[in-house]
C-alpha atoms as a PDB file:
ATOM      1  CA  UNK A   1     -11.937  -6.971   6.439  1.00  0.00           C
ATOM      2  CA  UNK A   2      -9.603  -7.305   9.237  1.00  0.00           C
ATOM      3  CA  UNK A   3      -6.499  -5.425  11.364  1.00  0.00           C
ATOM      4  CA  UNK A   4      -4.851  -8.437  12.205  1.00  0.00           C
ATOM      5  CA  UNK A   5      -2.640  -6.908  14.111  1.00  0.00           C
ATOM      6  CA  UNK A   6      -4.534  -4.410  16.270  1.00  0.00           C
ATOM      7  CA  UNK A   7      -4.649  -6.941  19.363  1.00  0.00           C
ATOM      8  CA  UNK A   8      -0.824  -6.947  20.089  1.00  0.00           C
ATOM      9  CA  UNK A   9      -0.299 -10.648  20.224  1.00  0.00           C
ATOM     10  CA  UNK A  10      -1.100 -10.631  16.564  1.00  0.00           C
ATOM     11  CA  UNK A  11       2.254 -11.209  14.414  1.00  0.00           C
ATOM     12  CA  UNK A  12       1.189 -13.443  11.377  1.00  0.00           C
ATOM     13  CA  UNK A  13      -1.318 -13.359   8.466  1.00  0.00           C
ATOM     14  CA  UNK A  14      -1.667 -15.988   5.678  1.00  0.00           C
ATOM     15  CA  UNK A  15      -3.803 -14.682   2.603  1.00  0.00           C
ATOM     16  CA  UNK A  16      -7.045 -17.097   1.954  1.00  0.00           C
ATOM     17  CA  UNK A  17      -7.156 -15.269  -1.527  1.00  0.00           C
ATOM     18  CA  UNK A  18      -3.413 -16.514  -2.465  1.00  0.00           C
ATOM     19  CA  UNK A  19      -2.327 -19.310  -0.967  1.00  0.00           C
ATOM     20  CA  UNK A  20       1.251 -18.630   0.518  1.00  0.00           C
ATOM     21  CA  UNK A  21       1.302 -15.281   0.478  1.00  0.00           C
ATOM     22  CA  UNK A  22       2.277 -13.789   4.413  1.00  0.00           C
ATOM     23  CA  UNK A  23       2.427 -10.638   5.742  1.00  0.00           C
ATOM     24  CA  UNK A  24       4.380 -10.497   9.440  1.00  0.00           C
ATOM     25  CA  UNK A  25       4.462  -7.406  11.883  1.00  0.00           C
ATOM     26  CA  UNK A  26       8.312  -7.423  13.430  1.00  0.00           C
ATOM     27  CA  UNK A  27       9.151  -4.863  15.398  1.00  0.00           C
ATOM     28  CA  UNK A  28      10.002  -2.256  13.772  1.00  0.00           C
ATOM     29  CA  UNK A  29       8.339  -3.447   9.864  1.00  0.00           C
ATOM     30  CA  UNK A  30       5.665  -5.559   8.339  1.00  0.00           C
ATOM     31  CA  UNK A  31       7.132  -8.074   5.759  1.00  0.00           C
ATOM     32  CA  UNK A  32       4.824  -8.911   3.058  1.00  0.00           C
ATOM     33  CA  UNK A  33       6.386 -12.159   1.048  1.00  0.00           C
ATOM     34  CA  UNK A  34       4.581 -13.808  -1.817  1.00  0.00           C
ATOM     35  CA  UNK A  35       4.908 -17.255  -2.412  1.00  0.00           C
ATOM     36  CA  UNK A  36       6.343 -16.358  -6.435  1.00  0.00           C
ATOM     37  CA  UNK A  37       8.642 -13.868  -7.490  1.00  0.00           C
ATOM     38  CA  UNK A  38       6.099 -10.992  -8.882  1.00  0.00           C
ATOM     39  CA  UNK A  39       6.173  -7.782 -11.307  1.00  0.00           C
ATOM     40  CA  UNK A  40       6.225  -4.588  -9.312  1.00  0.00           C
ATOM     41  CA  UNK A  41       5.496  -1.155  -9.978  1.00  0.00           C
ATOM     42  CA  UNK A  42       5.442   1.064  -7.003  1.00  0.00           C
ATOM     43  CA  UNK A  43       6.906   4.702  -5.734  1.00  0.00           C
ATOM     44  CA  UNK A  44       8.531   2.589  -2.724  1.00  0.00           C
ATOM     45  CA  UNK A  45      11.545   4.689  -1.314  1.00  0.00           C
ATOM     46  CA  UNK A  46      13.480   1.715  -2.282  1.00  0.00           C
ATOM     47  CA  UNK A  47      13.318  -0.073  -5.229  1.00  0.00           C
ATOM     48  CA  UNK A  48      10.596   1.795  -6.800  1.00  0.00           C
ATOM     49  CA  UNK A  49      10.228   1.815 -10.515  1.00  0.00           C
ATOM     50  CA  UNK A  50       9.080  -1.745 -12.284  1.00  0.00           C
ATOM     51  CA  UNK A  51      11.001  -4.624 -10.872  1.00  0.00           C
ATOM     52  CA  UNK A  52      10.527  -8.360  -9.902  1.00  0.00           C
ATOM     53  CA  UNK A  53      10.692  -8.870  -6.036  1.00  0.00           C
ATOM     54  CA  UNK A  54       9.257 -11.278  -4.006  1.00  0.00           C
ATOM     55  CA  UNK A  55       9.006  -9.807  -0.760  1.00  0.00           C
ATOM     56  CA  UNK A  56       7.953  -5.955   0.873  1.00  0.00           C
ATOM     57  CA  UNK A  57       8.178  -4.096   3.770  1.00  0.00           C
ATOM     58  CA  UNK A  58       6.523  -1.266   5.702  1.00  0.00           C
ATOM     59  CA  UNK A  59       8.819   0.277   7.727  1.00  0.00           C
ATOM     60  CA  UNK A  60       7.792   2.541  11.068  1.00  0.00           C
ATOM     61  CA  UNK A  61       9.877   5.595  11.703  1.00  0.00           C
ATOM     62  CA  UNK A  62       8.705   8.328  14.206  1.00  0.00           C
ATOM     63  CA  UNK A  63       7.760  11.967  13.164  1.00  0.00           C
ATOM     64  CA  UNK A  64      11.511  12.997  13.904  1.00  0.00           C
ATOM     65  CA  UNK A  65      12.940  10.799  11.689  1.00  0.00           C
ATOM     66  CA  UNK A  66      15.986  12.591   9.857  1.00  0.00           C
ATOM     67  CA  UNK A  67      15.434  11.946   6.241  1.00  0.00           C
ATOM     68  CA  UNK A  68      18.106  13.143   4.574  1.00  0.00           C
ATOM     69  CA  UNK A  69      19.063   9.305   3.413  1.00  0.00           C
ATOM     70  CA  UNK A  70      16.145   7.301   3.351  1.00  0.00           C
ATOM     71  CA  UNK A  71      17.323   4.821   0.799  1.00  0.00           C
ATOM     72  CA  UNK A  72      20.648   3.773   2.219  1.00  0.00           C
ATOM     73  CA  UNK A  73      18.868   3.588   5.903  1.00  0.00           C
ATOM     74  CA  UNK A  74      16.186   0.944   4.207  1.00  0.00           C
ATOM     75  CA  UNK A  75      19.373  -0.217   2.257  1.00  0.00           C
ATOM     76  CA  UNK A  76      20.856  -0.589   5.500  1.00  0.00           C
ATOM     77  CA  UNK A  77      17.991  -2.409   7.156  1.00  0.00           C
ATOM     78  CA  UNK A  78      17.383  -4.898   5.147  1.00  0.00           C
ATOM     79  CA  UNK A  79      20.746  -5.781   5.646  1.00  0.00           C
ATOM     80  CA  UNK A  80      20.517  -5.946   9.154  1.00  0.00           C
ATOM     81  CA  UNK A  81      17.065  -8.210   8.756  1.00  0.00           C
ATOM     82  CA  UNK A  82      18.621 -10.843   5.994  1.00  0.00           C
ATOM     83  CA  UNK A  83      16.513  -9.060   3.006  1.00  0.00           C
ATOM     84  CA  UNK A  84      17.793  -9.737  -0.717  1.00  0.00           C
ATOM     85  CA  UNK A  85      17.773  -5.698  -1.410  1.00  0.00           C
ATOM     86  CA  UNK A  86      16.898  -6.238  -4.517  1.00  0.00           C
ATOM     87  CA  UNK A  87      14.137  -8.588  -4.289  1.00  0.00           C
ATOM     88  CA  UNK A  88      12.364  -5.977  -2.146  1.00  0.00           C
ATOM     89  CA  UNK A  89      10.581  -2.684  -1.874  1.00  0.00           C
ATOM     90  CA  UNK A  90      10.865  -0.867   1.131  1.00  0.00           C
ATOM     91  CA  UNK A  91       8.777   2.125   2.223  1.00  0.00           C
ATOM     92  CA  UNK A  92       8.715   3.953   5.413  1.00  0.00           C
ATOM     93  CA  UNK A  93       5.562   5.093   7.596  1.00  0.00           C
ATOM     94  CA  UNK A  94       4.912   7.076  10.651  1.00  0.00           C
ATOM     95  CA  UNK A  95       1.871   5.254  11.723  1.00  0.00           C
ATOM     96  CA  UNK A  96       1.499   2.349  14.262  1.00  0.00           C
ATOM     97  CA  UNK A  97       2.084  -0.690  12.085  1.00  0.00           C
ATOM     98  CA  UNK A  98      -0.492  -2.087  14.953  1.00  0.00           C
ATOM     99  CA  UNK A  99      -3.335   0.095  12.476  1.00  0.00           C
ATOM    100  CA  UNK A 100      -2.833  -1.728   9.459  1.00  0.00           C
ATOM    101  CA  UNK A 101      -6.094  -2.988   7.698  1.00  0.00           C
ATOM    102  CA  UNK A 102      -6.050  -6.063   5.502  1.00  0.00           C
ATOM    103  CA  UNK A 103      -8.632  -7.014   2.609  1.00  0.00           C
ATOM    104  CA  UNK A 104      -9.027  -9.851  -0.010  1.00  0.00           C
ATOM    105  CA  UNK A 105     -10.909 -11.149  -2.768  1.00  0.00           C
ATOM    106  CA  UNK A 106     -11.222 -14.326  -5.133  1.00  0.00           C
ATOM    107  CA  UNK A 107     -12.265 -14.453  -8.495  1.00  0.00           C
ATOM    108  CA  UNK A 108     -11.974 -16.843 -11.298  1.00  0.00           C
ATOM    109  CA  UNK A 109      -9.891 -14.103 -13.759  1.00  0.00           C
ATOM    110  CA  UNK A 110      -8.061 -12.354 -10.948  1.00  0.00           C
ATOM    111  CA  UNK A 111      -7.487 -12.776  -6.433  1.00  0.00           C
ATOM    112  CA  UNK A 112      -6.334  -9.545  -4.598  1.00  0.00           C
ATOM    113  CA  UNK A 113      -4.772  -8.691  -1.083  1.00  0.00           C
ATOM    114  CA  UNK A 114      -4.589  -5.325  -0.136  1.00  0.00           C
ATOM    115  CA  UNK A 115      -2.613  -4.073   3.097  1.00  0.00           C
ATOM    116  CA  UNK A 116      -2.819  -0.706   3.938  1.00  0.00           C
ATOM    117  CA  UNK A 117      -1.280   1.402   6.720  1.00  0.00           C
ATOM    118  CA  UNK A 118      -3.198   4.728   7.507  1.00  0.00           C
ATOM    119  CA  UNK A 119      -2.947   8.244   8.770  1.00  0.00           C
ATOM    120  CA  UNK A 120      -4.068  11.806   7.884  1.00  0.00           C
ATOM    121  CA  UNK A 121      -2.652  14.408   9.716  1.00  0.00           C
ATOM    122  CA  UNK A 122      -1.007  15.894   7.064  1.00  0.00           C
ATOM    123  CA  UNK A 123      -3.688  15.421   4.741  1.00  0.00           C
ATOM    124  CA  UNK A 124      -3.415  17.289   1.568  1.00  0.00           C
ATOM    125  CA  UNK A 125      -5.274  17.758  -1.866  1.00  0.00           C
ATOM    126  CA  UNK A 126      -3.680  17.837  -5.392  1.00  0.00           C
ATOM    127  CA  UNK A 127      -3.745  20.748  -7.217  1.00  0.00           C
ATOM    128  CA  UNK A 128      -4.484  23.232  -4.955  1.00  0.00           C
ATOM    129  CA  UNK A 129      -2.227  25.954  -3.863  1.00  0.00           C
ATOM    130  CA  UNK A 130      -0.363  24.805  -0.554  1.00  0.00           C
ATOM    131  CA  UNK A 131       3.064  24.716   1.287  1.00  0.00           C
ATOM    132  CA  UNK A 132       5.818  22.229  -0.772  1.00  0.00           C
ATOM    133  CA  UNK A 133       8.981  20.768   0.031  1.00  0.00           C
ATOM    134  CA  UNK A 134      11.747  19.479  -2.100  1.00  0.00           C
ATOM    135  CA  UNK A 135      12.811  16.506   0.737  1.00  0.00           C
ATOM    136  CA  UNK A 136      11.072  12.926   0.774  1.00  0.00           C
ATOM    137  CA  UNK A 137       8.915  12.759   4.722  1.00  0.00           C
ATOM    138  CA  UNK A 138       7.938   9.205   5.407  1.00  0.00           C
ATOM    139  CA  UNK A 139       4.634   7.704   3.920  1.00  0.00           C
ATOM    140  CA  UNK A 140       1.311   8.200   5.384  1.00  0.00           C
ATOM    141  CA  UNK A 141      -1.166   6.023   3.336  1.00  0.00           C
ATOM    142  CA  UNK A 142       1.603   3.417   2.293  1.00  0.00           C
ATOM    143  CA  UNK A 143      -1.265   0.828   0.142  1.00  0.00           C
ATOM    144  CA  UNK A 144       0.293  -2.668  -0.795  1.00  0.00           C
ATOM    145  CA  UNK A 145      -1.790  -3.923  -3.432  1.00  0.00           C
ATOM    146  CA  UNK A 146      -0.960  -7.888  -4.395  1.00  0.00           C
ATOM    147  CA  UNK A 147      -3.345  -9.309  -7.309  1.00  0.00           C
ATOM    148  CA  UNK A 148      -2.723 -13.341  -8.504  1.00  0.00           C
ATOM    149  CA  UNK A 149      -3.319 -13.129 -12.211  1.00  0.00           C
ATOM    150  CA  UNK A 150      -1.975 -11.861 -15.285  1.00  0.00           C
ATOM    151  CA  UNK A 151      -1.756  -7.944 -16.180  1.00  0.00           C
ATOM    152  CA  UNK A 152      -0.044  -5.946 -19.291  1.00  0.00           C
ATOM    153  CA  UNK A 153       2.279  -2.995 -17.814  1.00  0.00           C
ATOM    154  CA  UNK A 154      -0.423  -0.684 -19.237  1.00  0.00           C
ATOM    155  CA  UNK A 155      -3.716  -2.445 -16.534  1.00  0.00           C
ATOM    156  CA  UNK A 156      -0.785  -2.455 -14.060  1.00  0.00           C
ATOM    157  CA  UNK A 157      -0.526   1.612 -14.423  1.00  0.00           C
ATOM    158  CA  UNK A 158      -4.227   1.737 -14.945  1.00  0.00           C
ATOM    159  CA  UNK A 159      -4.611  -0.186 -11.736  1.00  0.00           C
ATOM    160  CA  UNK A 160      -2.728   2.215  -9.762  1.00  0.00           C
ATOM    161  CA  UNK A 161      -4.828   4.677 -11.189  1.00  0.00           C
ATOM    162  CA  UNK A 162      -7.844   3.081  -9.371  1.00  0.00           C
ATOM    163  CA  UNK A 163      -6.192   2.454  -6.500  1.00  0.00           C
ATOM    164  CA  UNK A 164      -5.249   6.196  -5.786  1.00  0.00           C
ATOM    165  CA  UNK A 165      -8.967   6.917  -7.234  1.00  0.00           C
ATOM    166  CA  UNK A 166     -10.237   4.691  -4.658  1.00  0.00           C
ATOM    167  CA  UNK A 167      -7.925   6.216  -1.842  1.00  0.00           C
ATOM    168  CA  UNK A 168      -9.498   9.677  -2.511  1.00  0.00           C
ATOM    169  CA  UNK A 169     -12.590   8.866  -2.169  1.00  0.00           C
ATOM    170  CA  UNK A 170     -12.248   6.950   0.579  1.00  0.00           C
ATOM    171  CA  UNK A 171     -10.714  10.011   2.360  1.00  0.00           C
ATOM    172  CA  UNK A 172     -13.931  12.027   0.609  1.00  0.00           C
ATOM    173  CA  UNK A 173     -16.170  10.397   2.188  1.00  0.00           C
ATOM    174  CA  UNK A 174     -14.192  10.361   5.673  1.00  0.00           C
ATOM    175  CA  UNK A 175     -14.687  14.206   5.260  1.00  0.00           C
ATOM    176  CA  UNK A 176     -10.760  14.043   5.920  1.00  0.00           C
ATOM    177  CA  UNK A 177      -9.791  17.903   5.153  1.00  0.00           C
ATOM    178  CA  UNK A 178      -6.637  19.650   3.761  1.00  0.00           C
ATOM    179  CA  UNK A 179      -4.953  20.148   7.156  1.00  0.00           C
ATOM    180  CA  UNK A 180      -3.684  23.898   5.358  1.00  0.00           C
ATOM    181  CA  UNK A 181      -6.683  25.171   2.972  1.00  0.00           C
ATOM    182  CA  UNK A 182      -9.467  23.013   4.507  1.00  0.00           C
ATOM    183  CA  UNK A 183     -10.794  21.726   0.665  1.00  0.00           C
ATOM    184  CA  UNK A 184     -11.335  17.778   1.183  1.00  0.00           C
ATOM    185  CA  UNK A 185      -8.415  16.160   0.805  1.00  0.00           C
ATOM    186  CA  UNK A 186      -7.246  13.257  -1.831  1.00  0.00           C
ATOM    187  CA  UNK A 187      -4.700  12.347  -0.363  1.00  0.00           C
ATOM    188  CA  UNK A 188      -1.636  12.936   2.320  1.00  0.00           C
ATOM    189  CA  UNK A 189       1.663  14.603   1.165  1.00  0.00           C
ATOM    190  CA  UNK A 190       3.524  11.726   1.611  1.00  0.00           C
ATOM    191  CA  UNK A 191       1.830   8.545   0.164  1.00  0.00           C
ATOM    192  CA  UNK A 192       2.828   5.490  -1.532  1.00  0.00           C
ATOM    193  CA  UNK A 193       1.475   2.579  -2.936  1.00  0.00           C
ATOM    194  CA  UNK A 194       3.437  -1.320  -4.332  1.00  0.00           C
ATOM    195  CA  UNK A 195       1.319  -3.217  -7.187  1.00  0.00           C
ATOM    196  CA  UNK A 196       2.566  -6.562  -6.957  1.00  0.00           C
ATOM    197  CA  UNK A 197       1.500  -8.987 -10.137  1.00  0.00           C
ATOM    198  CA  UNK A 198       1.476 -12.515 -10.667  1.00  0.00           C
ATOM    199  CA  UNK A 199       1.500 -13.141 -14.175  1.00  0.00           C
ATOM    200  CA  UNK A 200       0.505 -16.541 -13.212  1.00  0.00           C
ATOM    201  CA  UNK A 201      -0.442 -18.583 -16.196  1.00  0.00           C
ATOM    202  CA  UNK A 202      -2.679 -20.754 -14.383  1.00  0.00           C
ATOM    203  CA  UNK A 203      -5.009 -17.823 -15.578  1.00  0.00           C
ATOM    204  CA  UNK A 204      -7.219 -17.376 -18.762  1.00  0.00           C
ATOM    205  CA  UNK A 205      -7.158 -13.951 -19.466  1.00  0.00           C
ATOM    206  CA  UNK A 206      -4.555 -11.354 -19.667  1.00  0.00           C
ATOM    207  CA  UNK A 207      -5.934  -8.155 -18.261  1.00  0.00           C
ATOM    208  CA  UNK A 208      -5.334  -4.965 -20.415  1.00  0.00           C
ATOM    209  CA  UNK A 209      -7.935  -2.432 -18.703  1.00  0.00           C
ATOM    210  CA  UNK A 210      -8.256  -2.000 -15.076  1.00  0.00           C
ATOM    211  CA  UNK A 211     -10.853   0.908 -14.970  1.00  0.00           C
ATOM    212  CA  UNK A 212     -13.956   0.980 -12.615  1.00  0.00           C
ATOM    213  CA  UNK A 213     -15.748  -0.558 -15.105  1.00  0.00           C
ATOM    214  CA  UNK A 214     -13.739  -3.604 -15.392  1.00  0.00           C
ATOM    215  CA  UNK A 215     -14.255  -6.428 -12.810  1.00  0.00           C
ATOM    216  CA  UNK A 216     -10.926  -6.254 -11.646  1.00  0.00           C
ATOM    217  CA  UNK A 217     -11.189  -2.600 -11.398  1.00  0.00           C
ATOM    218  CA  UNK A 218     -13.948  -2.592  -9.312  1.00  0.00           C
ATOM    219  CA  UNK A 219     -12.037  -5.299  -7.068  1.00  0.00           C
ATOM    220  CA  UNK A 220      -9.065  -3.144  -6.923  1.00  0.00           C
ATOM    221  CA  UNK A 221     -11.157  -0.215  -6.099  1.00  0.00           C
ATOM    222  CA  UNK A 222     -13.255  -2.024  -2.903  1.00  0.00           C
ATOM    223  CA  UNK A 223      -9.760  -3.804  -1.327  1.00  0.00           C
ATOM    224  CA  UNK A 224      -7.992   0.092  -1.426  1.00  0.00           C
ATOM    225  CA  UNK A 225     -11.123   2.219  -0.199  1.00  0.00           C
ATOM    226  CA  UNK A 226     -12.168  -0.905   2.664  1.00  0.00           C
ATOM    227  CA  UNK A 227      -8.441  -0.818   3.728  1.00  0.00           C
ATOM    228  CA  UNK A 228      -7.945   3.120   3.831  1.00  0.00           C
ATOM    229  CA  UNK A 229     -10.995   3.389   5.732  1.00  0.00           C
ATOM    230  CA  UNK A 230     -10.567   0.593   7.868  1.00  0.00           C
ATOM    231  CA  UNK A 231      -7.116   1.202   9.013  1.00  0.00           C
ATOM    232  CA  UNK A 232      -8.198   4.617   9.614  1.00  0.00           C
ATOM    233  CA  UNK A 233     -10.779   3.846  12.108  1.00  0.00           C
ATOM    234  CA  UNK A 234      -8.325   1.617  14.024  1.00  0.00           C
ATOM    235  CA  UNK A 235      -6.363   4.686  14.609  1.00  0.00           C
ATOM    236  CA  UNK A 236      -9.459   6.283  15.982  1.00  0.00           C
ATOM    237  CA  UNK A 237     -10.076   8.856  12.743  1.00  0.00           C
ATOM    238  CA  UNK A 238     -13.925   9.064  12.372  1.00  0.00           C
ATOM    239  CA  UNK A 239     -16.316  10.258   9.406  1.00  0.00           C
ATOM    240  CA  UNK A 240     -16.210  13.997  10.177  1.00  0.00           C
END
């Protein structure tokens, strides 16, 4: 487990688990490149859906920002920065980018990097009656899950299925609270999450299930809750 960018000299991080994989804090974004093209599925602000990128990026915005055009300002960004827009995701965050956690882990079927950026003031918990808005806010637990091996689109759903399982009770066990109703919360109001996939054929099994009780599962499940909880001690947010 690491923040490797919580001392602010800190700007570059090479994965041990995938060789050539990077993640960079700029100024105003992390960049997280992988070393192939890979399948995506994510709820990224832009290109979200199921695409092929090779590259993502978790951009800060303050609490003021004015929303009402997200996509054409990340549009416009990556523009600015030299990014092929659609080769990569972009999602926005309010918190420091200085508070993201990093976790990884090898295995002969599957290796993972999770990067997760952290905060819960507007913590919130589904299906329980509370204040909604019809306008996208930017994210608040923004996970980017990378995993080097080879997945069907159905383990890729079921992995973000873990993931968000693994988020909740993460947050559970944080005692992190609905900040309207008070019930513990699963989530924020405003998270996202990018599943990046290899489909490297260097591999010799294609994963179909990516439940808890699968290996990879289980892998997927420790990177997200170490990550969540990791980056949200860096921001000073302790077990209640």
């Amino acid at each position: 487990m690491t923040t490797p960018f919580l001392n602010e000299s800190g700007t570059h991080y090479e994965s041990t688990a995938w060789p050539g994989l990077t993640l960079t804090r700029h100024e105003r974004h992390l960049l997280l490149r992988t070393p192939v093209p890979v399948d995506c599925l994510s709820s990224a602000i832009h290109g979200g859906g199921m695409k092929r990128i090779d590259r993502a990026a978790n951009i800060y915005v303050d609490r003021f920002y004015d929303c009402s055009n997200p996509e054409k300002d990340v549009k416009k960004l990556f523009e600015d920065w030299g990014y092929d827009p659609g080769a990569t995701v972009g999602l926005l965050t309010a918190v420091q980018l200085k508070h993201a956690a990093v976790l990884e882990e090898s295995g002969k079927d599957a290796s993972l990097f999770c990067c997760t950026t952290a905060g819960v003031s507007n913590g919130a918990r589904a299906g329980s009656e509370r204040t909604t808005f019809p306008v996208y806010q930017p994210g608040t637990i923004n996970i980017m899950l990378m995993i080097d091996a080879r997945m069907t689109q159905g383990a890729m759903v079921n992995a973000v299925i873990t993931a968000v399982e693994a988020k909740a009770a993460a947050l559970a066990d944080l005692g992190i609270r609905d900040a309207e109703n008070g019930l513990i919360a699963t989530g924020t109001t405003t998270d996202s999450i990018v599943l990046g996939v290899s489909q490297s054929p260097s591999y010799p099994i294609e994963h179909r299930y990516c439940g808890t009780a699968t290996d990879l599962g289980a892998a997927i499940g420790r990177v997200v809750y170490g990550t969540v909880k990791e980056s949200l001690n860096a921001a000073g947010v302790k077990p209640a």
